[in-house]
C-alpha atoms as a PDB file:
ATOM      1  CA  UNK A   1      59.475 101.448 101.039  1.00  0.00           C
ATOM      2  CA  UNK A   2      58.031 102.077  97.550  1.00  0.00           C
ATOM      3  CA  UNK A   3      58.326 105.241  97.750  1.00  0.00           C
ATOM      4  CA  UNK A   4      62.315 105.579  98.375  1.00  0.00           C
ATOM      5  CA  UNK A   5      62.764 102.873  95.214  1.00  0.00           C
ATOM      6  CA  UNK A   6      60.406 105.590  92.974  1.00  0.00           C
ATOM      7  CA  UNK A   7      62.867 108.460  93.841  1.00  0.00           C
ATOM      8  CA  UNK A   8      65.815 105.899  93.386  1.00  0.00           C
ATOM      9  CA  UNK A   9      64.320 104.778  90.117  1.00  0.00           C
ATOM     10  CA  UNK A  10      64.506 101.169  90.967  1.00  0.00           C
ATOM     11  CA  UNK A  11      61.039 100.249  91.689  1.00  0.00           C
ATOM     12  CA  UNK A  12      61.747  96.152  91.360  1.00  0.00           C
ATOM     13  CA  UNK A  13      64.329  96.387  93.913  1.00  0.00           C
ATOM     14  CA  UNK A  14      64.401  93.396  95.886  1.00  0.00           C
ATOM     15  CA  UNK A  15      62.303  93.803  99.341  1.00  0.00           C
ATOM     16  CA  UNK A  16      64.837  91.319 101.497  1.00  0.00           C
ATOM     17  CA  UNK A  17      67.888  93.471  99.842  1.00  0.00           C
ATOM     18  CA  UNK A  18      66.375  96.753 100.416  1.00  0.00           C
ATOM     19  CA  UNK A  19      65.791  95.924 103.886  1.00  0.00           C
ATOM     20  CA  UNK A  20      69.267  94.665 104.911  1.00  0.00           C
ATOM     21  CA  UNK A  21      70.414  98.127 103.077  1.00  0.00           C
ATOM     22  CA  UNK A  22      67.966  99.825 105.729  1.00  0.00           C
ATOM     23  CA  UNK A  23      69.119  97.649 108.649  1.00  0.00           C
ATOM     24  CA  UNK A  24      71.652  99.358 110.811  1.00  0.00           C
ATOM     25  CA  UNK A  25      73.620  97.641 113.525  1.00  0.00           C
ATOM     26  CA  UNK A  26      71.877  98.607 116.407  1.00  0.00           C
ATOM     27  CA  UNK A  27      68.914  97.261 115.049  1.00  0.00           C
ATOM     28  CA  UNK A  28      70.811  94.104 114.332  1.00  0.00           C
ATOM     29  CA  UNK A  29      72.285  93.728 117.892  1.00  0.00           C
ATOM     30  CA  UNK A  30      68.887  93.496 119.135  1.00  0.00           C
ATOM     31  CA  UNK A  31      67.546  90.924 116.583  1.00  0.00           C
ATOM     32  CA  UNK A  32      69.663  87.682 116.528  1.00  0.00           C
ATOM     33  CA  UNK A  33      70.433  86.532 113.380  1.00  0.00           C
ATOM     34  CA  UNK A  34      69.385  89.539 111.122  1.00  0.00           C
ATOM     35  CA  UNK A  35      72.135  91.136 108.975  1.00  0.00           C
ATOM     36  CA  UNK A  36      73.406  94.402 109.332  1.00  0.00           C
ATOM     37  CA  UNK A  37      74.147  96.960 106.103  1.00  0.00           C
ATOM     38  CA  UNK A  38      77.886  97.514 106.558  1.00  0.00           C
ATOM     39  CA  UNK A  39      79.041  95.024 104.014  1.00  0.00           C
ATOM     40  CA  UNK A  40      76.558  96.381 101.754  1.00  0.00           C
ATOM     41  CA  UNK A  41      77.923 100.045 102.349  1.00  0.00           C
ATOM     42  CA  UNK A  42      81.237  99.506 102.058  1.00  0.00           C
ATOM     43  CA  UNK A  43      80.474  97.781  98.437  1.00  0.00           C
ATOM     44  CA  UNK A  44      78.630 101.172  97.545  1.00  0.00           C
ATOM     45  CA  UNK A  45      80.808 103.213  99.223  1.00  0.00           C
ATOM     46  CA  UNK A  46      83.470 102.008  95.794  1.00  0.00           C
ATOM     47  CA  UNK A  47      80.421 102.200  92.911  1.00  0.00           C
ATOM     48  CA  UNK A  48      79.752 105.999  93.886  1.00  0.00           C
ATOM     49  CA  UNK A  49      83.237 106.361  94.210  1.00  0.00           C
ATOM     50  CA  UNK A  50      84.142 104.996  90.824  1.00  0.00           C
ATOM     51  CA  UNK A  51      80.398 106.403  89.365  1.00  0.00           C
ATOM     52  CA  UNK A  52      81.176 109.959  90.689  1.00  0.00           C
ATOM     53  CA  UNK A  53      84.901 110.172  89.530  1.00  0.00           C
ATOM     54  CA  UNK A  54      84.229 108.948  86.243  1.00  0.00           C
ATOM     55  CA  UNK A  55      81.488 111.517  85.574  1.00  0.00           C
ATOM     56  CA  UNK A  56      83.809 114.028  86.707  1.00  0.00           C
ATOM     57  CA  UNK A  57      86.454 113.040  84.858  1.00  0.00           C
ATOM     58  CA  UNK A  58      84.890 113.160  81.561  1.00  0.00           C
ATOM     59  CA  UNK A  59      82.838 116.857  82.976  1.00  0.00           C
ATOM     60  CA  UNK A  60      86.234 118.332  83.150  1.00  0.00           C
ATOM     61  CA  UNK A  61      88.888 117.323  80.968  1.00  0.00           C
ATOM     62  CA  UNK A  62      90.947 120.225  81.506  1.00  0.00           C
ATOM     63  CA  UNK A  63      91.293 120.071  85.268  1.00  0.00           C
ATOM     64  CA  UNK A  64      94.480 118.347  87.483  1.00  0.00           C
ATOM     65  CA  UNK A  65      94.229 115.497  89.667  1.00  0.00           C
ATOM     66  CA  UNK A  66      93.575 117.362  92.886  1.00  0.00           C
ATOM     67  CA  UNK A  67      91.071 119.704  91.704  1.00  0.00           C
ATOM     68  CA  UNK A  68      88.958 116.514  90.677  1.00  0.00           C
ATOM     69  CA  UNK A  69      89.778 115.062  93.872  1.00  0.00           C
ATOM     70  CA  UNK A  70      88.174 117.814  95.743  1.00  0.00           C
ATOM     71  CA  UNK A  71      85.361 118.524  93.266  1.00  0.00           C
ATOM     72  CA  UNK A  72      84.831 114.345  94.299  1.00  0.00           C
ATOM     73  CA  UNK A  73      84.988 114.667  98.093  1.00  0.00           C
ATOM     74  CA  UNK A  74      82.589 117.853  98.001  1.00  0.00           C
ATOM     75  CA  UNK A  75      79.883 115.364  96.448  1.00  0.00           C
ATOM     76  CA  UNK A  76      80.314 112.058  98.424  1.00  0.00           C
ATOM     77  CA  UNK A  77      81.695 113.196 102.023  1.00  0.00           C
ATOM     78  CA  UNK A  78      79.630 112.428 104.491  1.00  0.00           C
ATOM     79  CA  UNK A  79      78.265 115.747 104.695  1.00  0.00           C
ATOM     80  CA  UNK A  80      76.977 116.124 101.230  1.00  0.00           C
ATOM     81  CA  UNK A  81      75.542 112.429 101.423  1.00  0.00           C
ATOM     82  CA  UNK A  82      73.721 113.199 104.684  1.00  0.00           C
ATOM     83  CA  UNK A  83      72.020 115.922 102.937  1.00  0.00           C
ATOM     84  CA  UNK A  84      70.825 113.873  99.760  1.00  0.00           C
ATOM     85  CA  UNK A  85      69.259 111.628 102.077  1.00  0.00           C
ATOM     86  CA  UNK A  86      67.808 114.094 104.003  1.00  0.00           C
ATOM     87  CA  UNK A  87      66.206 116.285 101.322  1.00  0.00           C
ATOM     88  CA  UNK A  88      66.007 114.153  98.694  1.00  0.00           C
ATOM     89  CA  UNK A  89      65.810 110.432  99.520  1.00  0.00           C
ATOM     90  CA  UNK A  90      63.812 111.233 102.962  1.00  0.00           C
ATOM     91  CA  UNK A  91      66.086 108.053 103.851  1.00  0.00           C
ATOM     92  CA  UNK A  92      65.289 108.659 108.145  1.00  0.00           C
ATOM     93  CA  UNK A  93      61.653 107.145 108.219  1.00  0.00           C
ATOM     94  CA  UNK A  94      63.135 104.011 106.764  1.00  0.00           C
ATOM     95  CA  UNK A  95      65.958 103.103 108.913  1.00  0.00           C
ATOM     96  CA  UNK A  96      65.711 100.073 110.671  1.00  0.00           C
ATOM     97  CA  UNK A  97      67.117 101.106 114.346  1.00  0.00           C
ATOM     98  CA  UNK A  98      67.257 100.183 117.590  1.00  0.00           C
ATOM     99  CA  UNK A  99      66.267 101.196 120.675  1.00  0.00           C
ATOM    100  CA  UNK A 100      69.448 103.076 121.983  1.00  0.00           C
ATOM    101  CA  UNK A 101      70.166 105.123 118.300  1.00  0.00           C
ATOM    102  CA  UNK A 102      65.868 105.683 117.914  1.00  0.00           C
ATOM    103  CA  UNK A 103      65.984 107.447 121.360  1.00  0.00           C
ATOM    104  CA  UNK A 104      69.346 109.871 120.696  1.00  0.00           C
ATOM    105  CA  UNK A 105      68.161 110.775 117.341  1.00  0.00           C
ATOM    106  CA  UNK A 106      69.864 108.406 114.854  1.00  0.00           C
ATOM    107  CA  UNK A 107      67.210 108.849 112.018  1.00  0.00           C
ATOM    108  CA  UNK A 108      69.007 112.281 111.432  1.00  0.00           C
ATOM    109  CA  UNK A 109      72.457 111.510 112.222  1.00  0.00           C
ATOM    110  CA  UNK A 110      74.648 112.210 109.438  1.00  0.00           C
ATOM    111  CA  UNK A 111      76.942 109.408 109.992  1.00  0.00           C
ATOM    112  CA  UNK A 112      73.992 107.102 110.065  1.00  0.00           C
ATOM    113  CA  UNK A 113      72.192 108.635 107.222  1.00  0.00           C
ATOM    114  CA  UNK A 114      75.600 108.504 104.806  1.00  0.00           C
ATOM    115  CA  UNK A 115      76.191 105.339 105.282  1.00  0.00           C
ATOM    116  CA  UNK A 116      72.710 104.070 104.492  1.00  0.00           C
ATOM    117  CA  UNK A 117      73.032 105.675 101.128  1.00  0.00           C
ATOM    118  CA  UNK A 118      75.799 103.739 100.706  1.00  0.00           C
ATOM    119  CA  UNK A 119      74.080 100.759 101.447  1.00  0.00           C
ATOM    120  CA  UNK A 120      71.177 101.722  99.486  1.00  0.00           C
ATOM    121  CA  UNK A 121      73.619 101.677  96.338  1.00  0.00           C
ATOM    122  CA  UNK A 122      74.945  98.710  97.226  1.00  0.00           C
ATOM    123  CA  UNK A 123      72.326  96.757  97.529  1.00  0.00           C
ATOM    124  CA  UNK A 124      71.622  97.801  93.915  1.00  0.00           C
ATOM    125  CA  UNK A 125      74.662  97.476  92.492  1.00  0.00           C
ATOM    126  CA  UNK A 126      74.471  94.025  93.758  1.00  0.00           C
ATOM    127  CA  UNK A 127      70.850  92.785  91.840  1.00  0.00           C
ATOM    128  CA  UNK A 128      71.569  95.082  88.895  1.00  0.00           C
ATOM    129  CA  UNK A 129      75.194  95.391  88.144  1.00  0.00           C
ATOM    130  CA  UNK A 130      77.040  98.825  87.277  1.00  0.00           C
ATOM    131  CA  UNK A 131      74.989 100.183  84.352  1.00  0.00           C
ATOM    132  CA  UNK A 132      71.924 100.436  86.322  1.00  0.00           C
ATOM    133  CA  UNK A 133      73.286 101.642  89.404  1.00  0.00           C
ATOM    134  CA  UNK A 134      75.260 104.537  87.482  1.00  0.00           C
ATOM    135  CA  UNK A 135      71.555 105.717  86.233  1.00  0.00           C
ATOM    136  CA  UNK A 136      70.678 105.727  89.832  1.00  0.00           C
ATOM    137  CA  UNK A 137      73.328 108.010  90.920  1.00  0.00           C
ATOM    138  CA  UNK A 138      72.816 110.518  88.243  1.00  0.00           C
ATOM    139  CA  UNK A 139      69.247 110.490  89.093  1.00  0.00           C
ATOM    140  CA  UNK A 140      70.361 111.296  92.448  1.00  0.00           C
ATOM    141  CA  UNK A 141      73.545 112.702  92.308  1.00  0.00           C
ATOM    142  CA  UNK A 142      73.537 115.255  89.585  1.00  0.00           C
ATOM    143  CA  UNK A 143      72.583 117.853  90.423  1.00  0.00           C
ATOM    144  CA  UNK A 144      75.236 117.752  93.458  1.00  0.00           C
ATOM    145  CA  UNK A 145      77.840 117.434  90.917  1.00  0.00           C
ATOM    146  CA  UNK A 146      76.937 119.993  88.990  1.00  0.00           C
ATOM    147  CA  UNK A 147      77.086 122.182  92.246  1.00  0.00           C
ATOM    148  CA  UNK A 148      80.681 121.359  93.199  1.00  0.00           C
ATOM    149  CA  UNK A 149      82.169 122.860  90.212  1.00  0.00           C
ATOM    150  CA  UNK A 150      80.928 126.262  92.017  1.00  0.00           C
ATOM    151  CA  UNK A 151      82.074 125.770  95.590  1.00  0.00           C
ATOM    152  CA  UNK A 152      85.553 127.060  95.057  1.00  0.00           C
ATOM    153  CA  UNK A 153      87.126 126.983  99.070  1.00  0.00           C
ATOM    154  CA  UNK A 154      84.549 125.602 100.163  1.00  0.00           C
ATOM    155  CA  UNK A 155      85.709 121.741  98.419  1.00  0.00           C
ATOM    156  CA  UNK A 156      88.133 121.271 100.963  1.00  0.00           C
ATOM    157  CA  UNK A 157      88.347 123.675 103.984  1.00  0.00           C
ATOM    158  CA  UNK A 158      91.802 122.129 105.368  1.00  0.00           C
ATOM    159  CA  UNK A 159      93.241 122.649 102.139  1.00  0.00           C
ATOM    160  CA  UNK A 160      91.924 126.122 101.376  1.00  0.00           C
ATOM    161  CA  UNK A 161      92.786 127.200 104.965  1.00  0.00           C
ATOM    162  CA  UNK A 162      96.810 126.084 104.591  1.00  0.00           C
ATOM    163  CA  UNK A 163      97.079 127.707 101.234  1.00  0.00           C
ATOM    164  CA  UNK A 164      96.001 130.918 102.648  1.00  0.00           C
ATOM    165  CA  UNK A 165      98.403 130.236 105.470  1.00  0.00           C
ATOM    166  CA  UNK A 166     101.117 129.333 103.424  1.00  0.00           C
ATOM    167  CA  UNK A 167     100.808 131.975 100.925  1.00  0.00           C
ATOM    168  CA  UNK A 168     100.715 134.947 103.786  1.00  0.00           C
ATOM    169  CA  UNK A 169     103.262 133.064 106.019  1.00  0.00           C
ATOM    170  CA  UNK A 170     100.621 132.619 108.686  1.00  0.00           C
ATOM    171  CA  UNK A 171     102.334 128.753 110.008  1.00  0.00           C
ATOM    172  CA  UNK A 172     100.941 125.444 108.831  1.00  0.00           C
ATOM    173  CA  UNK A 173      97.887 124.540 110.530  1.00  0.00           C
ATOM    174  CA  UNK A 174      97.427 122.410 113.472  1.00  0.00           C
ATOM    175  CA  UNK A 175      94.514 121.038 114.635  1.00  0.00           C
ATOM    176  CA  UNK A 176      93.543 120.198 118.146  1.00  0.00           C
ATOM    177  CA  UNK A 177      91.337 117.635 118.950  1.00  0.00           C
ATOM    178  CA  UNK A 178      88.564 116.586 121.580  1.00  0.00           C
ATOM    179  CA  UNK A 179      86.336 113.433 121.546  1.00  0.00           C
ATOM    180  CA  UNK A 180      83.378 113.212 123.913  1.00  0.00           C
ATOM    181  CA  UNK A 181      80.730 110.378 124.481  1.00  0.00           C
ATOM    182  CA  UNK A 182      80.283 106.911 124.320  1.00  0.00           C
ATOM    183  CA  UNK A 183      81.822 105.207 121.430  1.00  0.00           C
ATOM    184  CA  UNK A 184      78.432 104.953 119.665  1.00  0.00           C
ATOM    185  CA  UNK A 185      77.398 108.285 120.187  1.00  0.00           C
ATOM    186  CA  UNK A 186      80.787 110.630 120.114  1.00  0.00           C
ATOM    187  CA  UNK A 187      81.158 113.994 119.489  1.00  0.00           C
ATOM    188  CA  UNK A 188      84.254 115.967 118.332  1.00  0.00           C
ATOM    189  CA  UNK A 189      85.181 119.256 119.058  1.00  0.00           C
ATOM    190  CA  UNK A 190      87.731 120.925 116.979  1.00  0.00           C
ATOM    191  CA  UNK A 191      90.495 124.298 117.218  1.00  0.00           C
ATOM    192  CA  UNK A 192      92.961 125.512 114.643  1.00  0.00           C
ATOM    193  CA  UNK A 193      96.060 126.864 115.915  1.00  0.00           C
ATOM    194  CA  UNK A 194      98.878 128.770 113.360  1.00  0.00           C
ATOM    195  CA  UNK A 195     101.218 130.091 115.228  1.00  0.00           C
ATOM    196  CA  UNK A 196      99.801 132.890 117.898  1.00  0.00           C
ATOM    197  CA  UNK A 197      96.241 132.470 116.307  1.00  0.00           C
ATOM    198  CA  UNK A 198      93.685 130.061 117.286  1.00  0.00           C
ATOM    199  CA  UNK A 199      90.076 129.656 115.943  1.00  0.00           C
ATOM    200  CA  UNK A 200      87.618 127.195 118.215  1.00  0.00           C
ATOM    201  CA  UNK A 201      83.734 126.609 116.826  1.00  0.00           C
ATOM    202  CA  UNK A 202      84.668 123.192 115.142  1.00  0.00           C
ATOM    203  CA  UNK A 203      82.080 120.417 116.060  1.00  0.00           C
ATOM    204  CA  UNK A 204      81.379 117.187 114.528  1.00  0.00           C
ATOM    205  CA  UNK A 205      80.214 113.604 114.538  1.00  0.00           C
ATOM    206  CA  UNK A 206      83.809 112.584 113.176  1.00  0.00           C
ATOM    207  CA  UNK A 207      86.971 114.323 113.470  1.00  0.00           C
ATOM    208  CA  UNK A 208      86.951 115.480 109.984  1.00  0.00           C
ATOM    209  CA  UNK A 209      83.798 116.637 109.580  1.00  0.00           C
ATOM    210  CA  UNK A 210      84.972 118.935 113.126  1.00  0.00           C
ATOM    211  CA  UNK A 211      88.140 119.865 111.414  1.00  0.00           C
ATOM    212  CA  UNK A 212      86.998 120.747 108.337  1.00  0.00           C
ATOM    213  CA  UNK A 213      84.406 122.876 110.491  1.00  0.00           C
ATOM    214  CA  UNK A 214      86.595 124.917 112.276  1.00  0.00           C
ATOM    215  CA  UNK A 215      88.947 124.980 109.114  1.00  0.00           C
ATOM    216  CA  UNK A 216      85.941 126.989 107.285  1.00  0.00           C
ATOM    217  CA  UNK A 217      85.875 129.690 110.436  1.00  0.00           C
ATOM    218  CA  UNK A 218      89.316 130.051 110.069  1.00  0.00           C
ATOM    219  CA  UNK A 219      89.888 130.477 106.298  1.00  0.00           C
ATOM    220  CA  UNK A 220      86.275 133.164 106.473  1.00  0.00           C
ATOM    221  CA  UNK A 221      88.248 134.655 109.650  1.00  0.00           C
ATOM    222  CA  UNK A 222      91.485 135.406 107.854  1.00  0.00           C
ATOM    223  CA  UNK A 223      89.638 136.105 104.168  1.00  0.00           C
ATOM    224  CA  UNK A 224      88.136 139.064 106.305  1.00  0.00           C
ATOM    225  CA  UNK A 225      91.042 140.624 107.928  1.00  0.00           C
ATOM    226  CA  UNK A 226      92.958 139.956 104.831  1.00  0.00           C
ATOM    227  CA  UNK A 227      90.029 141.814 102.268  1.00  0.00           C
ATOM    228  CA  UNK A 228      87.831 143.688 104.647  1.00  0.00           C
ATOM    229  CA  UNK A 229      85.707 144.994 101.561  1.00  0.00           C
ATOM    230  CA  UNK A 230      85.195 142.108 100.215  1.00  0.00           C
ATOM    231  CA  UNK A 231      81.178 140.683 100.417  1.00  0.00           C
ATOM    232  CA  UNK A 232      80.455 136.871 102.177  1.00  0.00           C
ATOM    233  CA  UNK A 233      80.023 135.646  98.680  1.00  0.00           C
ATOM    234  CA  UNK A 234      82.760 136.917  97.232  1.00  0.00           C
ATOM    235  CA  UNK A 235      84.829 135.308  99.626  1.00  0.00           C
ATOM    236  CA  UNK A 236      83.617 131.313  99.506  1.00  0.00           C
END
């Protein structure tokens, strides 16, 4: 593990509190008596939260509530955090897992891989208070931040889709739905319907991660008809 606390920055991180950060509950179930990392997530789940919106906050002082809002979700959804521990934390080969999630793939899982992070900061919020965990999540989170301000409709897909909906009198969006799996291991399929169109290709390990999906393929779907000469980039 000393080589996730040099990329975190936090080399004298505690070894028992980094590894109940790294334990996930399938791991737990099958080990009596050893702690899980949800409380620990759900405690850095609120110090990137408040980390991330402060930053932003001060980045842009001249935009409104809901821009930030989005600019805020497009760096800590689940998405964007699965990535950061993918490519930058390499956060899979130190999950603690057990049998069931090792077999189906759970050291990429984004849902997994998220929530780690979360624990990750948690678990260093919780030896070194707020200061030091805020340096952490620059180190890490940057460069993400600095990205967002560049997304434009890609921030918030649902959103982007009803305003184009709304402002070509295309019907409010409604989303339709399909879970499949076992609890632990569900997928999500996802359509868009407004009024006599429907877009399908929405797929997810949560239902907003599949509606936001199939949200994208319908905003780049109407974008297209609507400006035909416009290029891919132009468009997101």
């Amino acid at each position: 593990m000393d080589s996730l606390r040099e990329i975190l920055g936090v080399p004298d991180l505690d070894d028992e509190l980094l590894r109940h950060a790294l334990t996930h509950r399938s791991y737990a179930f099958e080990h009596p008596g050893v702690l899980h990392n949800e409380r620990l997530e759900f405690l850095g789940d609120s110090v990137l939260g408040l980390v991330v919106t402060d930053t932003l906050f001060r980045k842009h002082p001249d935009l409104p509530e809901g821009q930030l809002a989005k600019l805020r979700a497009a760096v800590v959804s689940a998405k964007a955090l699965g990535e950061i521990a993918r490519t930058r934390l390499h956060l899979g080969q130190h999950i603690l897992l057990g049998r069931g999630e090792e077999t189906t793939g759970g050291r990429n899982k984004t849902s997994i891989l998220s929530d780690t992070v979360e624990a990750v900061l948690g678990a260093i919020y919780v030896q070194f208070g707020i200061e030091r965990s805020a340096e952490v999540i620059h180190r890490v989170f940057d460069d993400a931040i600095e990205a967002a301000a560049d997304l434009g409709a890609a921030l918030d897909w649902k959103t982007s889709l009803q305003e184009i909906c709304a402002d070509h009198d295309f019907g409010p969006p409604a989303y339709v739905l399909e879970g499949t799996g076992p609890d632990h291991d569900k997928v999500f399929t996802a359509d868009v319907v407004m009024g006599e169109r429907r877009y399908t290709g929405g797929h997810g390990r949560s239902k907003k991660e599949a509606e936001q999906m199939v949200a994208e393929i319908a905003w780049r779907a109407l974008k297209a008809e609507l400006e035909p000469d416009a290029s891919p980039a132009t468009q997101a």
